[in-house]
PDB file of N, CA and C in Angstrom:
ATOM      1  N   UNK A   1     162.883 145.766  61.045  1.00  0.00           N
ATOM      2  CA  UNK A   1     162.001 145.416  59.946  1.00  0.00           C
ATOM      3  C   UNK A   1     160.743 146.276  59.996  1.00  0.00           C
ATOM      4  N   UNK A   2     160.339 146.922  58.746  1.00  0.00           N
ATOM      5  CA  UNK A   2     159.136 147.912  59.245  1.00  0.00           C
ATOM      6  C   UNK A   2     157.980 146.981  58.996  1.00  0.00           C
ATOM      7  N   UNK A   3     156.770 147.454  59.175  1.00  0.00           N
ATOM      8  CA  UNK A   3     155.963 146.491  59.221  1.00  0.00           C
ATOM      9  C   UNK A   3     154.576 147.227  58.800  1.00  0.00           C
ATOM     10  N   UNK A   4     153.782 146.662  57.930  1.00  0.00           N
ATOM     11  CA  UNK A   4     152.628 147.228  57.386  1.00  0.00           C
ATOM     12  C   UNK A   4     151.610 147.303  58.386  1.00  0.00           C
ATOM     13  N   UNK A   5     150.314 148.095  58.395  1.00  0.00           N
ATOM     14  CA  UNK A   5     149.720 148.555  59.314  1.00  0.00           C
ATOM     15  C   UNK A   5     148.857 146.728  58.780  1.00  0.00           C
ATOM     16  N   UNK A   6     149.079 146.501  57.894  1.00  0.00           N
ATOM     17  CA  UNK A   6     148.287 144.969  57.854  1.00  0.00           C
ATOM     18  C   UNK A   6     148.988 143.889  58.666  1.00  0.00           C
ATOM     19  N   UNK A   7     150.081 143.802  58.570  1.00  0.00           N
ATOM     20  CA  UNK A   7     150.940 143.306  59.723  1.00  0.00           C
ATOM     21  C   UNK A   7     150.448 143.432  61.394  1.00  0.00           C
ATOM     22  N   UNK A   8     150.389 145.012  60.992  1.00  0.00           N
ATOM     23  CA  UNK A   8     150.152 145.286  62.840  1.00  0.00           C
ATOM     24  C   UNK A   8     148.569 144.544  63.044  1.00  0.00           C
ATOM     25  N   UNK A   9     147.819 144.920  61.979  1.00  0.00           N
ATOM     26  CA  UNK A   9     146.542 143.906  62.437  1.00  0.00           C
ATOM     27  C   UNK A   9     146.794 142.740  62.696  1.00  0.00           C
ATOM     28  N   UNK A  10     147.515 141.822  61.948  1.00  0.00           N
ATOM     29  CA  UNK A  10     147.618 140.038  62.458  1.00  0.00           C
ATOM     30  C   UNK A  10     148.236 139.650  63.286  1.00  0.00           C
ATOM     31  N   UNK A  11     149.172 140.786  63.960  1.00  0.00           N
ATOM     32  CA  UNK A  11     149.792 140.964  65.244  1.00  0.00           C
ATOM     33  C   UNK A  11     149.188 141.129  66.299  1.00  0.00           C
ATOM     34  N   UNK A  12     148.285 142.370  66.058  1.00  0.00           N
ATOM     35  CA  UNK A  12     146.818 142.432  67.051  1.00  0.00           C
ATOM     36  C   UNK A  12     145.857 141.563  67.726  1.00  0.00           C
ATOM     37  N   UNK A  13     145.416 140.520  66.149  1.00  0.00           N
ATOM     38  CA  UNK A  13     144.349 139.508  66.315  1.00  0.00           C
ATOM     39  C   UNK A  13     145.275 138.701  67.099  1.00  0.00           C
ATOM     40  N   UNK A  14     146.292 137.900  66.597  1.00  0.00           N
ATOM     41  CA  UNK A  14     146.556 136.883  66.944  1.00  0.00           C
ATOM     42  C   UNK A  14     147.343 137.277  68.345  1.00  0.00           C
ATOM     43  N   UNK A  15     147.664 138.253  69.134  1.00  0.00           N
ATOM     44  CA  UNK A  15     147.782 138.677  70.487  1.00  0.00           C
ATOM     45  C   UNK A  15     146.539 138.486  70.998  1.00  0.00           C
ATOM     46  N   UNK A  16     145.617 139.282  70.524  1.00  0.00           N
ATOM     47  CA  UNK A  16     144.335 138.977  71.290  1.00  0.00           C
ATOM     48  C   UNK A  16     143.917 137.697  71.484  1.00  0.00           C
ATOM     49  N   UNK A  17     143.675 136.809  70.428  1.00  0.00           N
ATOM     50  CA  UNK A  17     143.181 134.914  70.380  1.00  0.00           C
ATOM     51  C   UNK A  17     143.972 134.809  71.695  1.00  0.00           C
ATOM     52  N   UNK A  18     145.335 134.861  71.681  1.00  0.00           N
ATOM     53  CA  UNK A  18     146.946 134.162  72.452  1.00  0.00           C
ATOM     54  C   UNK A  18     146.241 134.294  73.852  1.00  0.00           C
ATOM     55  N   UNK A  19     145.557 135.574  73.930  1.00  0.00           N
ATOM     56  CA  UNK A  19     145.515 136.333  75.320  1.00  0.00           C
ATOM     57  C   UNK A  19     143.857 136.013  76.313  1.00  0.00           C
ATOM     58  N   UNK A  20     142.930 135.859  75.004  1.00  0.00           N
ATOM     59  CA  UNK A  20     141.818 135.520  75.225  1.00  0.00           C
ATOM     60  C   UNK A  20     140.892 136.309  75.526  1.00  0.00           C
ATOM     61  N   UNK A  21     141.388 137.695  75.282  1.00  0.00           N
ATOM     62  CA  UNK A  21     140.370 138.845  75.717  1.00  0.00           C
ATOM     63  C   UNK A  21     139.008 138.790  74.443  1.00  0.00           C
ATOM     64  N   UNK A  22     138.142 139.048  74.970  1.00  0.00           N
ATOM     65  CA  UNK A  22     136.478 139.256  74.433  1.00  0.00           C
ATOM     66  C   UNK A  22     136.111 140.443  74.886  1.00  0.00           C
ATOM     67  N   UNK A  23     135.625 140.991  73.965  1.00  0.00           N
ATOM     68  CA  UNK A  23     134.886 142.520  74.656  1.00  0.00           C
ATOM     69  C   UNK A  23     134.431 142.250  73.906  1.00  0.00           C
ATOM     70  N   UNK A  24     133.047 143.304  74.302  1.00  0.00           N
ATOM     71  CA  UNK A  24     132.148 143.487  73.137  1.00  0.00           C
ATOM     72  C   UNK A  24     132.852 145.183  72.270  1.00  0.00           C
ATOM     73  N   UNK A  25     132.148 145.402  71.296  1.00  0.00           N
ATOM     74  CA  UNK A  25     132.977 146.360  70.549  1.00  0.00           C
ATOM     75  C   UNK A  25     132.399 147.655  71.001  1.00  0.00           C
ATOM     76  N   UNK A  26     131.513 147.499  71.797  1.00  0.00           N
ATOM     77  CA  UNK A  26     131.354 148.685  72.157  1.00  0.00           C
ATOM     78  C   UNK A  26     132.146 149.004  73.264  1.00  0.00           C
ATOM     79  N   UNK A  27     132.786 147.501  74.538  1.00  0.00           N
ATOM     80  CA  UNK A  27     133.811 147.963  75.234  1.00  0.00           C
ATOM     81  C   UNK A  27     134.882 148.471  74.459  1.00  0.00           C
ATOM     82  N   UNK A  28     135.192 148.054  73.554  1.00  0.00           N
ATOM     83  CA  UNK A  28     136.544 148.293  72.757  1.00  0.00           C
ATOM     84  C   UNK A  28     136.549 150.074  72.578  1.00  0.00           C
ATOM     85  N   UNK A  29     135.531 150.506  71.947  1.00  0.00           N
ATOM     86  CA  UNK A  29     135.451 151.745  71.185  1.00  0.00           C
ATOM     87  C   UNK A  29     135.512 152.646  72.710  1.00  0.00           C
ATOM     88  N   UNK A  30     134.818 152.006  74.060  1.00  0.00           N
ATOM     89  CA  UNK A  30     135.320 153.165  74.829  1.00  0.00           C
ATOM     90  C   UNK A  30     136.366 153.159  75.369  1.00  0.00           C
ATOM     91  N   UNK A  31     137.120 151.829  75.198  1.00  0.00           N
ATOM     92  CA  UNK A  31     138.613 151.643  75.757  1.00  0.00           C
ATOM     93  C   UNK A  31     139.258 152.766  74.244  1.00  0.00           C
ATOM     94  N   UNK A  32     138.819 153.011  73.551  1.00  0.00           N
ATOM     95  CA  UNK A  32     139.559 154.649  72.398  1.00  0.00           C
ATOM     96  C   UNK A  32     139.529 155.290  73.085  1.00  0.00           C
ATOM     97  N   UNK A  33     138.454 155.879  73.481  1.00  0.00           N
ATOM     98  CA  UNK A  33     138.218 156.981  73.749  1.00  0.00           C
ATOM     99  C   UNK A  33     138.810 156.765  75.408  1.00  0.00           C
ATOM    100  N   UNK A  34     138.775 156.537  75.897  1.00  0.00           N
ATOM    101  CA  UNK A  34     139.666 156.610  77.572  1.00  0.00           C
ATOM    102  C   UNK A  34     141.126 156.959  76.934  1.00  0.00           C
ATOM    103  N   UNK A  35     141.386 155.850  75.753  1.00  0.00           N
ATOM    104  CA  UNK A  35     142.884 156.273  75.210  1.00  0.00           C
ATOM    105  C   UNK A  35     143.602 157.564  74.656  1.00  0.00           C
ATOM    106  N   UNK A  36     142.453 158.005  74.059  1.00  0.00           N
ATOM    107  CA  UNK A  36     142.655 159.315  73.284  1.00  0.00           C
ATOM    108  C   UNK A  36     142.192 160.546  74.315  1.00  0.00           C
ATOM    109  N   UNK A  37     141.549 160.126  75.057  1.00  0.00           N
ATOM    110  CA  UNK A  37     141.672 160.895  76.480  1.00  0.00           C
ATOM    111  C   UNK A  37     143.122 160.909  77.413  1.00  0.00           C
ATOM    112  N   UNK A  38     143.712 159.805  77.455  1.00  0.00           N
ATOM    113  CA  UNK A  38     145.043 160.066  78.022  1.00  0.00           C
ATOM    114  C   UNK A  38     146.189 160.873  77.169  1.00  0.00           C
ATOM    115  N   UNK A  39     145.769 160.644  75.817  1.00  0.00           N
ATOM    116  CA  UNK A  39     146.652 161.378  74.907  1.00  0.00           C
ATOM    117  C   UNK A  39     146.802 162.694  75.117  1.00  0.00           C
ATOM    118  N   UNK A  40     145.260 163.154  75.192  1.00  0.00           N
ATOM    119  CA  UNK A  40     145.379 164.630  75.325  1.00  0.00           C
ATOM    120  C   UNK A  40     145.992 164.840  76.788  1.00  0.00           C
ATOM    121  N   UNK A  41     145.826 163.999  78.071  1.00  0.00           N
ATOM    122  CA  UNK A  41     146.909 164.634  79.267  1.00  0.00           C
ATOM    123  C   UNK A  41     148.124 164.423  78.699  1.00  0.00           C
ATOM    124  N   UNK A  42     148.100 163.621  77.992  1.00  0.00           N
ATOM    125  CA  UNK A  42     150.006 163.583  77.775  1.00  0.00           C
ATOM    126  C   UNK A  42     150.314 164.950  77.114  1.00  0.00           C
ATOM    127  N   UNK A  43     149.441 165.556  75.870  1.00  0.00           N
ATOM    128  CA  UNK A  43     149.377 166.820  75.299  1.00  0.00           C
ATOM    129  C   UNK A  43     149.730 167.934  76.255  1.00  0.00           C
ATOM    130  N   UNK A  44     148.826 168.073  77.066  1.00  0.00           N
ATOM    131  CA  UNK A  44     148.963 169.055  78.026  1.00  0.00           C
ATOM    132  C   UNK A  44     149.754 169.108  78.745  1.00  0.00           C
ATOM    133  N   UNK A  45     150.517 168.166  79.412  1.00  0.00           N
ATOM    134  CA  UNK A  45     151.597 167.932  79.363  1.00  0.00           C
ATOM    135  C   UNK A  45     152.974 168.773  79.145  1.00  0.00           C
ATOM    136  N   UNK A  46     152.947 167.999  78.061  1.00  0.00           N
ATOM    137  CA  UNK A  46     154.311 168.428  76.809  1.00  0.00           C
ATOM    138  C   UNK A  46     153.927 170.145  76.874  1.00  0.00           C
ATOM    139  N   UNK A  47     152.945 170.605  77.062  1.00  0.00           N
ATOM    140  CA  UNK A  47     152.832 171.513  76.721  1.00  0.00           C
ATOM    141  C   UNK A  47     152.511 172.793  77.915  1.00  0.00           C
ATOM    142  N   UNK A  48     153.022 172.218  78.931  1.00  0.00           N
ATOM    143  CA  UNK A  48     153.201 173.194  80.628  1.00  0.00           C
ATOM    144  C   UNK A  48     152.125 173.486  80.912  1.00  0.00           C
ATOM    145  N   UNK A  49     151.192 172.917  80.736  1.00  0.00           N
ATOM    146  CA  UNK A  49     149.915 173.603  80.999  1.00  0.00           C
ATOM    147  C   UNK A  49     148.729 172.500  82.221  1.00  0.00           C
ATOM    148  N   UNK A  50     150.277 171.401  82.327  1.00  0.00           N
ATOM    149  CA  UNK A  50     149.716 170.526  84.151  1.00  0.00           C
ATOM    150  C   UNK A  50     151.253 169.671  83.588  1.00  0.00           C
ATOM    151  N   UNK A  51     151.382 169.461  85.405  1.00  0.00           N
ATOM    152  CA  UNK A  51     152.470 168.732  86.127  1.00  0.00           C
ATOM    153  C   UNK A  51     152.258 167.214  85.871  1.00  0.00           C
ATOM    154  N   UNK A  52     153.396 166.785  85.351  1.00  0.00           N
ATOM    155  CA  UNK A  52     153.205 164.925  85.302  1.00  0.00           C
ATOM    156  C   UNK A  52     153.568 164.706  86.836  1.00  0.00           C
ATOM    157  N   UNK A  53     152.858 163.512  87.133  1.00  0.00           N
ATOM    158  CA  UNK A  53     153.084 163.168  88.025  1.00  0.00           C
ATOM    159  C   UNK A  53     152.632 161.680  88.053  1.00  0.00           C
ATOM    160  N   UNK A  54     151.254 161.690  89.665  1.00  0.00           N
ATOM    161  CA  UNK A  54     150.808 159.769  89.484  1.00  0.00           C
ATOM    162  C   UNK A  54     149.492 160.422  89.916  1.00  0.00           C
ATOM    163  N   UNK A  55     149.053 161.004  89.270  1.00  0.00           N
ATOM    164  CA  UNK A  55     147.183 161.229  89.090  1.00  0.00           C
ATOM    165  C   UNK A  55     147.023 161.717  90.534  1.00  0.00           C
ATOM    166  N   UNK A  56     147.985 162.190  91.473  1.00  0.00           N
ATOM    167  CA  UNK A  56     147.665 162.095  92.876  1.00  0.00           C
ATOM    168  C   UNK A  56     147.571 164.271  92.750  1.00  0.00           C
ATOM    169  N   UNK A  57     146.737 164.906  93.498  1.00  0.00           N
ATOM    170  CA  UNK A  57     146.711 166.341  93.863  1.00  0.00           C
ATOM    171  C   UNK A  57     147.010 166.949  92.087  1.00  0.00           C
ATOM    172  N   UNK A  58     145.926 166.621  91.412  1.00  0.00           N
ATOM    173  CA  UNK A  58     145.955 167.249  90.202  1.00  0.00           C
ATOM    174  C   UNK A  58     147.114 167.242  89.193  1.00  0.00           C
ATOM    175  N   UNK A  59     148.208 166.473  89.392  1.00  0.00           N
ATOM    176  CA  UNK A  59     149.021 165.781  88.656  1.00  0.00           C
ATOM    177  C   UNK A  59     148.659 164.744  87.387  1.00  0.00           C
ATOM    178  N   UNK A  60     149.161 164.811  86.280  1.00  0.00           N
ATOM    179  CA  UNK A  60     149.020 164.033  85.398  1.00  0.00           C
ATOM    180  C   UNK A  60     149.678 162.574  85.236  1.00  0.00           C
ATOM    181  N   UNK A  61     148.536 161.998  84.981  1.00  0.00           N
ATOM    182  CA  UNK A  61     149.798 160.390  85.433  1.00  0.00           C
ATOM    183  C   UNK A  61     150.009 159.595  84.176  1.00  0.00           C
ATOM    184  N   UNK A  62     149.663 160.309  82.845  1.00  0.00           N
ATOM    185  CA  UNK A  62     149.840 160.173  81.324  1.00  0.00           C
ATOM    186  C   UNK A  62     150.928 161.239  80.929  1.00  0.00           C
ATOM    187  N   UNK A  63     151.803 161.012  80.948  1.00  0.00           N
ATOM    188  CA  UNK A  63     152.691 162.000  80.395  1.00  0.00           C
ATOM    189  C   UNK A  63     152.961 161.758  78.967  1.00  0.00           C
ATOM    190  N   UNK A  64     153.464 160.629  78.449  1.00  0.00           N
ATOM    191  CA  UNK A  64     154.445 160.120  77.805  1.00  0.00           C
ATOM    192  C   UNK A  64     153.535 159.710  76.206  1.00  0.00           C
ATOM    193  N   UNK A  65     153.667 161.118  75.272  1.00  0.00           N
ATOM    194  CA  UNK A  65     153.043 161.302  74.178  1.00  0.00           C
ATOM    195  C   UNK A  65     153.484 159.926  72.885  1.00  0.00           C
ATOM    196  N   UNK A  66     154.285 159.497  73.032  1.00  0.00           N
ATOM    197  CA  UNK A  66     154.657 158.063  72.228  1.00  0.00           C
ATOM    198  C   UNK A  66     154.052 156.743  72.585  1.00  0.00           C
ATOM    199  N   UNK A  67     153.204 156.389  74.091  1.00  0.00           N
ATOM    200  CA  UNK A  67     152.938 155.443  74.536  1.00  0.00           C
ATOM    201  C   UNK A  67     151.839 155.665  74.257  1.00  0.00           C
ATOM    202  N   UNK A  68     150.819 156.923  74.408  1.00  0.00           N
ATOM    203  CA  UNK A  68     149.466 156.934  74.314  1.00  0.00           C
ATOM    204  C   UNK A  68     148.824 157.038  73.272  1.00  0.00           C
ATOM    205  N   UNK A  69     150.107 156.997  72.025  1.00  0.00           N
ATOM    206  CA  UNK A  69     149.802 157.058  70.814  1.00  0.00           C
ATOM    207  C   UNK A  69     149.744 155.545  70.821  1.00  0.00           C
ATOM    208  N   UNK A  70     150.759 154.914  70.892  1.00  0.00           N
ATOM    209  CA  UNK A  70     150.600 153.698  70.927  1.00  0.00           C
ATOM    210  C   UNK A  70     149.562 152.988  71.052  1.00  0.00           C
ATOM    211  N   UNK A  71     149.009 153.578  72.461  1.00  0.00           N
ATOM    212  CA  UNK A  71     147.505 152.555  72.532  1.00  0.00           C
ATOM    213  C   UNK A  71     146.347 153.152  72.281  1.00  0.00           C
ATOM    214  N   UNK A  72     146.693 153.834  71.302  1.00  0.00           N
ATOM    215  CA  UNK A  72     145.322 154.795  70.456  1.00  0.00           C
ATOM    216  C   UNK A  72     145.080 153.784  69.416  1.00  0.00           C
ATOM    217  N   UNK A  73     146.259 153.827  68.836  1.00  0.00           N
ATOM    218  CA  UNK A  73     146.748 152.779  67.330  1.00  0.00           C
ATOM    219  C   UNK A  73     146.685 151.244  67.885  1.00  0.00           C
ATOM    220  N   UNK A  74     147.079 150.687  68.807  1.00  0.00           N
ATOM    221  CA  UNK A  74     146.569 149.330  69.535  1.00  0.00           C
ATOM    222  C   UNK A  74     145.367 149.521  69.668  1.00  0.00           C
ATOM    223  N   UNK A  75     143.950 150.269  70.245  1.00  0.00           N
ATOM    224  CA  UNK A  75     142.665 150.579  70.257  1.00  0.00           C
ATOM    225  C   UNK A  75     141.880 150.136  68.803  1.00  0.00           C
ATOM    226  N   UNK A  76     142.521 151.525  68.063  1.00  0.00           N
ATOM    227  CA  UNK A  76     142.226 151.469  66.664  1.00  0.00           C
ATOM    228  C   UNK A  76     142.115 150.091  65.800  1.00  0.00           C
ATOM    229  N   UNK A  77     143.172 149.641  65.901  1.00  0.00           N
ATOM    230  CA  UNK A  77     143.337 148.261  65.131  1.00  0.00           C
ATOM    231  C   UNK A  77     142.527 147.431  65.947  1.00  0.00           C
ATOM    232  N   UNK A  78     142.121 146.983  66.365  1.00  0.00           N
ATOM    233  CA  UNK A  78     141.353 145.922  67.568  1.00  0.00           C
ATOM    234  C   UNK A  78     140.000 146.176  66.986  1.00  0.00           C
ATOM    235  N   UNK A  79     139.356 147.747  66.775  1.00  0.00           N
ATOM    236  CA  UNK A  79     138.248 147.724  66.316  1.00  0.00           C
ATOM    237  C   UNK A  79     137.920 147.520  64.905  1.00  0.00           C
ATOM    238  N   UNK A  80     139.167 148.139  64.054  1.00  0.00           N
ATOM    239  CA  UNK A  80     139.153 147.934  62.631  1.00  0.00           C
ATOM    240  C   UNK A  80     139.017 146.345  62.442  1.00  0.00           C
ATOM    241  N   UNK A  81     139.869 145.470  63.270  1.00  0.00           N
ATOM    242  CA  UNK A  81     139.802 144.104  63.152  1.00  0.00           C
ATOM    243  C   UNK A  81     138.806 143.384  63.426  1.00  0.00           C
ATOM    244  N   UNK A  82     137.755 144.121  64.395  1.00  0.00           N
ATOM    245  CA  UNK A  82     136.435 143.545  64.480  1.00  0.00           C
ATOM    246  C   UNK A  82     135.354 143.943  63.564  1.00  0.00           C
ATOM    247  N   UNK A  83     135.350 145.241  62.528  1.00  0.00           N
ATOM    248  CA  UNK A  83     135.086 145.336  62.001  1.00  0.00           C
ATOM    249  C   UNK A  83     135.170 145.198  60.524  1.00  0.00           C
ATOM    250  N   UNK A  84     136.470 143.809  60.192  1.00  0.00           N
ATOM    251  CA  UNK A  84     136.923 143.963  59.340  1.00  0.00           C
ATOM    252  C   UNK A  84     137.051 144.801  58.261  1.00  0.00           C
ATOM    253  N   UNK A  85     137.974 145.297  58.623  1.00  0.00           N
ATOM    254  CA  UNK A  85     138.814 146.931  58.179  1.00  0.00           C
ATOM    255  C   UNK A  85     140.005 146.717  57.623  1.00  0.00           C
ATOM    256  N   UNK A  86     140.316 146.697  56.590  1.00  0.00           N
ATOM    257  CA  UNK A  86     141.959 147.011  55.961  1.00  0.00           C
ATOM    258  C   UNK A  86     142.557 148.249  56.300  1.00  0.00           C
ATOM    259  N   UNK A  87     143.513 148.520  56.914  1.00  0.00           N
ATOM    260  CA  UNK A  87     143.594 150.010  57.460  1.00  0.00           C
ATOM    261  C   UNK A  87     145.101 150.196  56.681  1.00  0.00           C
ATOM    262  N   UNK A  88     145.416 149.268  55.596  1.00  0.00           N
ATOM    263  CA  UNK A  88     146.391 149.724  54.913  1.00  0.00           C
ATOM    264  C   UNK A  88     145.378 150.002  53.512  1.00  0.00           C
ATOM    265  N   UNK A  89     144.890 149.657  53.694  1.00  0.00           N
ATOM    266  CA  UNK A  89     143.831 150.275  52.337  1.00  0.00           C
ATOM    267  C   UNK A  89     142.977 151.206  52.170  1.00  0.00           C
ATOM    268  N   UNK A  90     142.557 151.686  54.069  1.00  0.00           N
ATOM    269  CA  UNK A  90     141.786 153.030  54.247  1.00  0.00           C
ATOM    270  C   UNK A  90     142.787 153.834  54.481  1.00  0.00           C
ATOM    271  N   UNK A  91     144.090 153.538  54.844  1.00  0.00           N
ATOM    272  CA  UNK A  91     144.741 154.793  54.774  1.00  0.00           C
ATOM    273  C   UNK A  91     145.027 155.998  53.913  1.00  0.00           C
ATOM    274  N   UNK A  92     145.396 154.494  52.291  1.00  0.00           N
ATOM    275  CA  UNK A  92     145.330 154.908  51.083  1.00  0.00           C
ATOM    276  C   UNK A  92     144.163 155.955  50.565  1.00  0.00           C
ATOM    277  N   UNK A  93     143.076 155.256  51.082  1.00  0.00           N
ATOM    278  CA  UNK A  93     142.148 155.720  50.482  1.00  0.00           C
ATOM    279  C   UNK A  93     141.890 157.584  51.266  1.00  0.00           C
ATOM    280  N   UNK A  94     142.351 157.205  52.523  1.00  0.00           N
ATOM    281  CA  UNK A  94     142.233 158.816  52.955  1.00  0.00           C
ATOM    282  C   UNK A  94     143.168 159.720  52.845  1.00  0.00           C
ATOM    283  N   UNK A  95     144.038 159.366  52.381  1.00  0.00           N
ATOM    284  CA  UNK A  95     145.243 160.384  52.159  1.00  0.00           C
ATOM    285  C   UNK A  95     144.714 160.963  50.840  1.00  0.00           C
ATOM    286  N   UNK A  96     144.364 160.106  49.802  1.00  0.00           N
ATOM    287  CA  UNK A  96     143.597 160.538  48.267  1.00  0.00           C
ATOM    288  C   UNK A  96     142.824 162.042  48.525  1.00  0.00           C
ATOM    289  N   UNK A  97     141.496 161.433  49.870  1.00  0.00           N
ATOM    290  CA  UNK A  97     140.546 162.184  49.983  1.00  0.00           C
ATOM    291  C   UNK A  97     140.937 163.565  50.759  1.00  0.00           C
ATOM    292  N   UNK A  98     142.149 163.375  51.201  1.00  0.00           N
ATOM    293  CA  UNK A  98     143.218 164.808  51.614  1.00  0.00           C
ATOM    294  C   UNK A  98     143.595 165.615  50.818  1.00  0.00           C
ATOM    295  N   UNK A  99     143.830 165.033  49.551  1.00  0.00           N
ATOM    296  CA  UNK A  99     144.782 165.195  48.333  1.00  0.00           C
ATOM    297  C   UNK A  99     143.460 166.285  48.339  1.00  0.00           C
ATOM    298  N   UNK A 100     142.310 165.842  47.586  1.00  0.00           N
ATOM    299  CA  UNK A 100     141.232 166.094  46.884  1.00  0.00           C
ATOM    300  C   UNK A 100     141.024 167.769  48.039  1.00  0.00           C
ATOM    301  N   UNK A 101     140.889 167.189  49.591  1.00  0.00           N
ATOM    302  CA  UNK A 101     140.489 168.376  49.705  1.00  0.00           C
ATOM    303  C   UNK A 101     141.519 169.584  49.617  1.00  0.00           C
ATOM    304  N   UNK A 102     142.251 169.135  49.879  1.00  0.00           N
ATOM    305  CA  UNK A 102     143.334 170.243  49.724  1.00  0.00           C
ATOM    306  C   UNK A 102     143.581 171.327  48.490  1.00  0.00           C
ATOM    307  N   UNK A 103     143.599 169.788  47.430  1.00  0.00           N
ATOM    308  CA  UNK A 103     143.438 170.402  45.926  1.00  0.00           C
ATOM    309  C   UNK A 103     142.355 171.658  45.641  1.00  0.00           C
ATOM    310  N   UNK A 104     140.895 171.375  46.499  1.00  0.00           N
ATOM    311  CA  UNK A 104     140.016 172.415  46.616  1.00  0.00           C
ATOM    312  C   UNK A 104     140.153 174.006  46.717  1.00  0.00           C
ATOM    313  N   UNK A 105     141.035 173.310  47.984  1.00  0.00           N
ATOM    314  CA  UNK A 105     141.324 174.322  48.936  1.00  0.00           C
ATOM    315  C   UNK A 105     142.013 175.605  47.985  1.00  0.00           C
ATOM    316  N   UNK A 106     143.205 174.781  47.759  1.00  0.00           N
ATOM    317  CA  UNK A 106     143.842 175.564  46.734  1.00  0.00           C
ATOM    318  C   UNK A 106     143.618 176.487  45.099  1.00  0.00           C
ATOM    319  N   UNK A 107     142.518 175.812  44.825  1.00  0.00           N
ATOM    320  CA  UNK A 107     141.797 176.283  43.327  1.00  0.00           C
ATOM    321  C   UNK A 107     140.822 177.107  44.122  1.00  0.00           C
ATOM    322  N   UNK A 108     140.342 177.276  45.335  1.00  0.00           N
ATOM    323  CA  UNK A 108     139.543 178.442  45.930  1.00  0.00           C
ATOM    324  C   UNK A 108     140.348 179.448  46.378  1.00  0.00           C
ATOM    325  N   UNK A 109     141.412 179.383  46.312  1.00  0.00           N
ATOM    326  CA  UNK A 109     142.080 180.446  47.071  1.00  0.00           C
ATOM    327  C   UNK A 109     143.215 181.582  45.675  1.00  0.00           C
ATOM    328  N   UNK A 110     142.543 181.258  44.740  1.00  0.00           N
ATOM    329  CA  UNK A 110     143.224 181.966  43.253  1.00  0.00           C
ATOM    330  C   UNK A 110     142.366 182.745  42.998  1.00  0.00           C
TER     331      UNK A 110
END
């Protein structure tokens, strides 16, 4: 069953209530950024440029580019949800503002 990114929010919240975690949102926003920091070892990675391993003698212990996406987008939603955020409605709205720049892009380049 696919599931709307509004879905994945009430999935989010109501994991979190279930679970009882509290942060403040500024823990949240640096639990992103630690996340999107593992992303990029997983990047580097995929991309021979360091050894997966278990974080031990300069080894990478993030390999796995589907999981760290995962908890980029688990991150993401947690804050959108504290900030009440529709992120099926900002998506919309930024793909438009893609459209637009692109469209630019293209009428500058004639």
């Amino acid at each position: 069953m696919e599931q709307s990114m509004r879905d994945m929010q009430k999935i989010s919240k109501d994991w979190i209530e279930k679970k009882g975690f509290k942060c403040s949102l500024y823990a949240d926003f640096c639990h992103l950024v630690e996340e999107v920091g593992e992303l990029g070892e997983a990047l580097v990675v995929k991309h021979g440029e360091r050894e997966a391993g278990d974080g031990k003698k300069g080894f990478a212990d993030h390999y796995d580019i589907a999981e760290e996406l995962g908890d980029v987008l688990f991150s993401t939603i947690v804050i959108a949800n504290k900030c009440n955020v529709d992120l099926d409605m900002i998506f919309r709205k930024t793909i438009k503002r893609y459209d637009k720049k692109i469209e630019k892009r293209e009428i500058g380049n004639h």
